[in-house]
N, C-alpha and C. Protein backbone atom coordinates (compact mmCIF):
# COMPACT_ATOMS: atom_id res chain seq x y z
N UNK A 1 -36.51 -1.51 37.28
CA UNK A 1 -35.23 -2.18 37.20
C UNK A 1 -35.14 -3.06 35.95
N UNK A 2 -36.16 -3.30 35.41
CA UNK A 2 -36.18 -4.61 35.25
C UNK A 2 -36.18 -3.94 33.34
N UNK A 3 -36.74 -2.57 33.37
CA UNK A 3 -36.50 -1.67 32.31
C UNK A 3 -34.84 -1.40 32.05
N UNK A 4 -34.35 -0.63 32.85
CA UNK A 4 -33.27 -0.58 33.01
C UNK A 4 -32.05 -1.53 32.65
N UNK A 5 -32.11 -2.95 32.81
CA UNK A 5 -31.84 -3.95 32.19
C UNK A 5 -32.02 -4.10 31.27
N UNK A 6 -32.99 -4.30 30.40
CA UNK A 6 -33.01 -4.26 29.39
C UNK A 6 -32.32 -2.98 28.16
N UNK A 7 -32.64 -1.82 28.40
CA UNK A 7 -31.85 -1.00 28.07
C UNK A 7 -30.22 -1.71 27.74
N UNK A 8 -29.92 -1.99 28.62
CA UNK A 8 -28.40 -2.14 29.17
C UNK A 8 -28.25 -3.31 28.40
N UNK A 9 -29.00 -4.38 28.02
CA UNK A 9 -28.73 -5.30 27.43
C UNK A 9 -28.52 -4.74 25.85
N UNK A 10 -29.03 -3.84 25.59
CA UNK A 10 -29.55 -3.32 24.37
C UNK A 10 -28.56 -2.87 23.63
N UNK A 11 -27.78 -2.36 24.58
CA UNK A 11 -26.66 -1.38 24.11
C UNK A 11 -25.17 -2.14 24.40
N UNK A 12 -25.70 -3.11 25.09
CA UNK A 12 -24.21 -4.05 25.09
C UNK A 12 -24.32 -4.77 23.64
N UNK A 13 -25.26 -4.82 23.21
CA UNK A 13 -25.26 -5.35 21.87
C UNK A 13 -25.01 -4.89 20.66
N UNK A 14 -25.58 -3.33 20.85
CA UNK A 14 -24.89 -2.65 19.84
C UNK A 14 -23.67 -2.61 20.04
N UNK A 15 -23.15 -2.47 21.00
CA UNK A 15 -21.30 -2.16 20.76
C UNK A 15 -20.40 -3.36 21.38
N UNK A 16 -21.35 -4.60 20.63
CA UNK A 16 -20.18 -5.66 20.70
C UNK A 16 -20.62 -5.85 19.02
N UNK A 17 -21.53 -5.31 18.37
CA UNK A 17 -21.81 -5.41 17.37
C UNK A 17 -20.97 -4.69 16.08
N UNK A 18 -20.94 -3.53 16.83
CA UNK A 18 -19.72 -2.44 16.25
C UNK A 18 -18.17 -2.80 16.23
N UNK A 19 -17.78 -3.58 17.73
CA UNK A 19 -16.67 -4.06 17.89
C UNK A 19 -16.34 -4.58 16.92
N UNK A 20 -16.93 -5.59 16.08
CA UNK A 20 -16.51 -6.15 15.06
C UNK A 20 -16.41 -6.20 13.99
N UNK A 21 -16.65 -4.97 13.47
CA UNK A 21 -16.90 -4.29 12.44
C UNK A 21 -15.41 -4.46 11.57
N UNK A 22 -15.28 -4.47 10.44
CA UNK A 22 -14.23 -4.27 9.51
C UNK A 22 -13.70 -2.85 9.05
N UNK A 23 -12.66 -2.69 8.96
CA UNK A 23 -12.49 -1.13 8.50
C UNK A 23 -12.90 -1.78 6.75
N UNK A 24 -13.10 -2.08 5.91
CA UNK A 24 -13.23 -2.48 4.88
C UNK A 24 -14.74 -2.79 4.50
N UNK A 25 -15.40 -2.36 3.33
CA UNK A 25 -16.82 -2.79 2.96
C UNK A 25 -16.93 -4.60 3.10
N UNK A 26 -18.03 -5.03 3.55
CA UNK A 26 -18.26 -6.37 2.94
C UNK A 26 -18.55 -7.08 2.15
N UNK A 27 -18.61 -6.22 0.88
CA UNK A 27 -18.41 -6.82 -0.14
C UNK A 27 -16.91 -7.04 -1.18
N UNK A 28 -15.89 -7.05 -0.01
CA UNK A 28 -14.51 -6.70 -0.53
C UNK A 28 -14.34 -8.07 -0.94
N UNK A 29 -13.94 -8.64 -2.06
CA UNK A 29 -12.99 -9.84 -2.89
C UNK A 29 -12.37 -10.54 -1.90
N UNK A 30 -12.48 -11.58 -1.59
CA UNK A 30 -11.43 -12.65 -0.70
C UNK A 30 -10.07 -12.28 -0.01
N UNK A 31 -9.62 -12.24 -1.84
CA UNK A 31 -8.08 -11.94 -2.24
C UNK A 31 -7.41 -10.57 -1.50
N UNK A 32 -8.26 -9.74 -2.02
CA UNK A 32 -8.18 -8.14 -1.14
C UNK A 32 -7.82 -8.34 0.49
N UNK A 33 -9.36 -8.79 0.68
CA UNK A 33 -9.17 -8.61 2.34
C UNK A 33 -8.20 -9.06 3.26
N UNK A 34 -7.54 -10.70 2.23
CA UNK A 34 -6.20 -11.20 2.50
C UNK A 34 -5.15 -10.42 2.80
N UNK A 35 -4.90 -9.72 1.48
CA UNK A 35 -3.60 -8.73 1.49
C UNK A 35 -4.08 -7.20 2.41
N UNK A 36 -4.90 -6.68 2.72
CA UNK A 36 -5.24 -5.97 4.00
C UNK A 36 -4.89 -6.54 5.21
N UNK A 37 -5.21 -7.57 5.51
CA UNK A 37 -4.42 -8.62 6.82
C UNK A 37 -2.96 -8.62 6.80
N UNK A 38 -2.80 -9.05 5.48
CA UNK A 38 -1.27 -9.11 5.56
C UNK A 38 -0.32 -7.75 5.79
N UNK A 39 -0.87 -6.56 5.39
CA UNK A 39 -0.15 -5.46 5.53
C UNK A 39 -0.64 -4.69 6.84
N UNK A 40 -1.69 -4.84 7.27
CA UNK A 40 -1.76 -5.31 9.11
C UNK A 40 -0.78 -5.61 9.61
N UNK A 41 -0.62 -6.78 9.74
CA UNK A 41 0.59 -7.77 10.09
C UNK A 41 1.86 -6.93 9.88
N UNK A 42 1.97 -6.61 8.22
CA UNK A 42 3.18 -5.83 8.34
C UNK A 42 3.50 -5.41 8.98
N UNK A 43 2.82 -4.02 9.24
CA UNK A 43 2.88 -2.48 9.59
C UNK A 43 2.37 -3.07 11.67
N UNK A 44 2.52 -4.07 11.70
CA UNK A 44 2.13 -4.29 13.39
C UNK A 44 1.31 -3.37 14.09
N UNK A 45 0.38 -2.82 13.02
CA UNK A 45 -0.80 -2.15 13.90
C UNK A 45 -0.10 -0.55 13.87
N UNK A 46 1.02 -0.66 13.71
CA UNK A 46 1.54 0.70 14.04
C UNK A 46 1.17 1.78 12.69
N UNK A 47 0.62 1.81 11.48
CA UNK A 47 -0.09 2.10 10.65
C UNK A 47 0.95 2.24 9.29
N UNK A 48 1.28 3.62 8.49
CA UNK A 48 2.05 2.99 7.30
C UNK A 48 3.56 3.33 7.62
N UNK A 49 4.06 2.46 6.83
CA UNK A 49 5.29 2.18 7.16
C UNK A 49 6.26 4.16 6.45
N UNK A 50 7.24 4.11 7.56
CA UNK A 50 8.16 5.31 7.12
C UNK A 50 7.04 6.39 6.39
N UNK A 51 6.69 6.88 4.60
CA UNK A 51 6.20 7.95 4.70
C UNK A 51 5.41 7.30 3.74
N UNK A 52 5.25 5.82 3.56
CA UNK A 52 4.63 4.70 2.56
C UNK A 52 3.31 4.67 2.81
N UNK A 53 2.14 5.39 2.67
CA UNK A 53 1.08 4.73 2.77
C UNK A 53 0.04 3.96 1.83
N UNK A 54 -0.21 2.55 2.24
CA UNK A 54 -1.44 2.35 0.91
C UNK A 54 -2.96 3.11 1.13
N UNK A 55 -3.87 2.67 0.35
CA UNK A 55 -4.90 2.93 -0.06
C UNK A 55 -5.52 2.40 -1.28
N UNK A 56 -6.56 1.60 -1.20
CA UNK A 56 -7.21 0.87 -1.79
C UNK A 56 -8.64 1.44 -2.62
N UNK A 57 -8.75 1.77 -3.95
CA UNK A 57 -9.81 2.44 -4.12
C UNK A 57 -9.97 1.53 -5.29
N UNK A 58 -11.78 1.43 -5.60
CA UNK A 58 -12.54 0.58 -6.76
C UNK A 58 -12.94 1.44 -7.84
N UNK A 59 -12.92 0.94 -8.57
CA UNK A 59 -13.39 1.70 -10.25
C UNK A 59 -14.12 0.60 -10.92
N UNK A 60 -15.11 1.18 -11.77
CA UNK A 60 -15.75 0.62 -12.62
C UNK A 60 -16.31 1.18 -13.48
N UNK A 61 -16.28 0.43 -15.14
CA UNK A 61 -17.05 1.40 -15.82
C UNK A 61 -18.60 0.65 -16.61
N UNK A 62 -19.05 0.25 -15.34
CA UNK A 62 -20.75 -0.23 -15.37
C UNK A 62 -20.44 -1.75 -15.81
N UNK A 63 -19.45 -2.17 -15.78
CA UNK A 63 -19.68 -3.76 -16.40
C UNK A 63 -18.41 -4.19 -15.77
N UNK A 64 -17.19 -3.63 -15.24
CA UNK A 64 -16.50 -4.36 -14.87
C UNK A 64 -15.77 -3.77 -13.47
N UNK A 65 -15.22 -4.11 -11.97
CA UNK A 65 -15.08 -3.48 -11.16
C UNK A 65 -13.28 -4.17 -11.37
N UNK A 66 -12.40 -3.06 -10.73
CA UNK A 66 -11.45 -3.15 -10.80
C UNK A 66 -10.80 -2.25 -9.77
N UNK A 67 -9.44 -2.89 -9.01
CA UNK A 67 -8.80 -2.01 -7.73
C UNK A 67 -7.55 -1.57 -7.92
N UNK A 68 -7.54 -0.21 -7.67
CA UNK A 68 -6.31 0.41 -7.73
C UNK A 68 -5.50 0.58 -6.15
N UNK A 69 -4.45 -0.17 -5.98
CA UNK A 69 -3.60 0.21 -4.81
C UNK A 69 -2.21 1.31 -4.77
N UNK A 70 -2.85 2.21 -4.29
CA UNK A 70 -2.07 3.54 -4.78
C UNK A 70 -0.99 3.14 -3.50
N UNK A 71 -0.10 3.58 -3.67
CA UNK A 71 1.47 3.82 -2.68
C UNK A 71 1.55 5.53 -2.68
N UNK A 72 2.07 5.94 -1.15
CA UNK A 72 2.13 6.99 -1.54
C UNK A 72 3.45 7.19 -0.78
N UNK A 73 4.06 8.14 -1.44
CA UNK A 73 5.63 7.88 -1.00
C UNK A 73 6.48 8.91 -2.43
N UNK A 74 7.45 8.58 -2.34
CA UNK A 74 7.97 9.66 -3.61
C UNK A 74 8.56 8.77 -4.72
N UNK A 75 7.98 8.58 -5.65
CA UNK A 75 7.01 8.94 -6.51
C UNK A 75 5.82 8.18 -5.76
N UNK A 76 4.62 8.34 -5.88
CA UNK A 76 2.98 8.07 -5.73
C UNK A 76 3.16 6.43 -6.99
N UNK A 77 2.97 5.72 -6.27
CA UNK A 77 2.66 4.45 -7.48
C UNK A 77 1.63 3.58 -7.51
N UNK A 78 0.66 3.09 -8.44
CA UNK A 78 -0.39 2.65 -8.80
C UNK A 78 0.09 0.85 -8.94
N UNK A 79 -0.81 0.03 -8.63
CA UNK A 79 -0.80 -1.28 -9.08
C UNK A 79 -2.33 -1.59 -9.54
N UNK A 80 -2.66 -2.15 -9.93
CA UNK A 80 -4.22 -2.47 -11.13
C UNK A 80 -4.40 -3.71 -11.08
N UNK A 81 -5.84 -4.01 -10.02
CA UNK A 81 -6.05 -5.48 -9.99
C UNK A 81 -7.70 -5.68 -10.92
N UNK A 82 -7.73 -7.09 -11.72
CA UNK A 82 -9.06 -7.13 -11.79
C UNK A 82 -9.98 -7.59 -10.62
N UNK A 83 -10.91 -7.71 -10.89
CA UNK A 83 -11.97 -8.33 -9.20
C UNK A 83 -11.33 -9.63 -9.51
N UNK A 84 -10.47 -10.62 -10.24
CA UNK A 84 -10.38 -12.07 -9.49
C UNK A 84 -8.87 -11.53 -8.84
N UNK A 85 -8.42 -10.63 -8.54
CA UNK A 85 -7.16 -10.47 -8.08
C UNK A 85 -5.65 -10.41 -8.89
N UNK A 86 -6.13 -10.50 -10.40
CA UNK A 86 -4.64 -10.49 -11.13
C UNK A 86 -4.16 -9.21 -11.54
N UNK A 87 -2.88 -9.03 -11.19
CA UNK A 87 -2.85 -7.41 -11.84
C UNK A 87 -2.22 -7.72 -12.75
N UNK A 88 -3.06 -6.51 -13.18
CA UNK A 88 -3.05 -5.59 -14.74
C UNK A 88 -2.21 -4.74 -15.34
N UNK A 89 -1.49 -3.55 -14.49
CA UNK A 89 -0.51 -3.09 -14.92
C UNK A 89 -0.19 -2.27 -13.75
N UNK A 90 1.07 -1.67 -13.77
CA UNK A 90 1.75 -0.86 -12.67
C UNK A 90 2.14 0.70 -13.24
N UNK A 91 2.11 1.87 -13.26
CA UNK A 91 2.16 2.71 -13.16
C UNK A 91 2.77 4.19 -11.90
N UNK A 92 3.41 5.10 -12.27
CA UNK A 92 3.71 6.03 -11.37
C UNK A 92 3.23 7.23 -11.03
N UNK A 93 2.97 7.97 -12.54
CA UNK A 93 2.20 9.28 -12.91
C UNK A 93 1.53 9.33 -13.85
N UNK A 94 2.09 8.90 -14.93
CA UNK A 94 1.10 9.13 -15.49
C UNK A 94 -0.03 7.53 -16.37
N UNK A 95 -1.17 8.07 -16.10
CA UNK A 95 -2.58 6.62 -15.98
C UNK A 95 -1.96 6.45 -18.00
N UNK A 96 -2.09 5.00 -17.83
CA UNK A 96 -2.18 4.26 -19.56
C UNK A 96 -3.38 4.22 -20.17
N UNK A 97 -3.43 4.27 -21.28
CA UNK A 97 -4.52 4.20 -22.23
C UNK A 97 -5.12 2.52 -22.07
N UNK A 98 -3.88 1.87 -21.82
CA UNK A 98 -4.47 0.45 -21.60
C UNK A 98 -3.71 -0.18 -20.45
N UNK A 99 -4.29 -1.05 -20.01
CA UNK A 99 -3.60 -1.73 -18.47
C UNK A 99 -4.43 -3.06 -18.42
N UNK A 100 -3.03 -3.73 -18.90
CA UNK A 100 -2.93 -5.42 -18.99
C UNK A 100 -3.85 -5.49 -20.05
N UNK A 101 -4.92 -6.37 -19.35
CA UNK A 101 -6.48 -7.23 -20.46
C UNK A 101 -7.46 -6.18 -20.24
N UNK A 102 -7.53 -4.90 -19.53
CA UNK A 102 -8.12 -3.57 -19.09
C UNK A 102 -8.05 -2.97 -20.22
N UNK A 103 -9.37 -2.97 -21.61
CA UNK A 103 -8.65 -1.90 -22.48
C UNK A 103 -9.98 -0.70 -21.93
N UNK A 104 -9.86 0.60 -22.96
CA UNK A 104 -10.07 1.69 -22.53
C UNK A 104 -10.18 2.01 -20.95
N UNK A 105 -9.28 2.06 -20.34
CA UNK A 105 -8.90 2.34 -19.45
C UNK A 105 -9.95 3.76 -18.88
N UNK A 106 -9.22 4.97 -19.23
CA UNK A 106 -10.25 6.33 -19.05
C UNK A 106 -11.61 6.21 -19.13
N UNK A 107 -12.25 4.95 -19.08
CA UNK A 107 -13.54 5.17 -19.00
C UNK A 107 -13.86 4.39 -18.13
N UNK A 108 -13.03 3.66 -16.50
CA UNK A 108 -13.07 3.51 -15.57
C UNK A 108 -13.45 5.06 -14.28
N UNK A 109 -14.40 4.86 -13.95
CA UNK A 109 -14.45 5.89 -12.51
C UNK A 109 -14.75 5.75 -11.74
N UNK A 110 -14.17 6.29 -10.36
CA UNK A 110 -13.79 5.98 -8.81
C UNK A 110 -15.32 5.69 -8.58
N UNK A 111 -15.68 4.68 -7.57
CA UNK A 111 -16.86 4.24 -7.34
C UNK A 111 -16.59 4.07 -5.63
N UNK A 112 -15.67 3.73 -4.96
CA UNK A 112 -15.67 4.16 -3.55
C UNK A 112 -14.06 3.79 -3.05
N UNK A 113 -14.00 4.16 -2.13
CA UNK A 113 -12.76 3.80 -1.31
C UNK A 113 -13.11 2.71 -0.45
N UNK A 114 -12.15 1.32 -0.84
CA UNK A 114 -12.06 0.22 0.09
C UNK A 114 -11.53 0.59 1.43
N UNK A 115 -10.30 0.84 0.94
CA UNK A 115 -9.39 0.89 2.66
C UNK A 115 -8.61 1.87 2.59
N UNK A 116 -7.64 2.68 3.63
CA UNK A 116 -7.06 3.65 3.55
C UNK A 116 -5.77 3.36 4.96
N UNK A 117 -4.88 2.86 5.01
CA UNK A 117 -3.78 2.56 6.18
C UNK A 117 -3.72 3.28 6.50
N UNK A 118 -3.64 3.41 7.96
CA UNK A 118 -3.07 5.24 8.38
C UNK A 118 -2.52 4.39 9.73
């Protein structure tokens, strides 16, 4: 019995452990995880709004990390944050050679997906 319990303790721990898990890495920027809450809130849990969805993906090109929040909707639109949270430039289709204080741009590449609304 007394095995058995323990077991049971074991596994209540893993999945109060999981419970709390973030859909988001933990190493996400302050600022970020803010505006993920907030479009939570938006979207009331009910996920993206009409045919609008975001998605949050990181780039870097070995020295500097930077987030792109894609919209997807008609047209698809880009916003460009640095890691302290200021954006850089806005875009629809086609990517700039430069964006904001971001120069060579094209030599940024996708390094993971933060978040994805659904």
């Amino acid at each position: 019995m007394r095995t058995l319990s323990s077991y049971l303790i074991i596994l209540l721990l893993i999945c109060s452990a999981n419970s709390c898990r973030k859909d988001y890495p933990e190493d996400t920027p302050d600022w970020l995880k803010s505006r993920i809450k907030e479009w939570k809130k938006e979207s009331r849990g009910a996920g993206c709004v009409g045919d609008v969805c975001r998605e949050i993906q990181e780039y870097s090109d070995g020295i500097q990390t930077i987030y792109w929040i894609k919209s997807t909707g008609t047209p698809t639109a880009y916003k460009v944050y640095d890691f302290e949270g200021n954006e850089q430039c806005y875009f629809e289709t086609t990517q700039p050679a430069t964006c904001g204080s971001i120069s060579n741009f094209q030599n940024y590449q996708f390094t993971r997906m933060i978040w994805i609304e659904d």
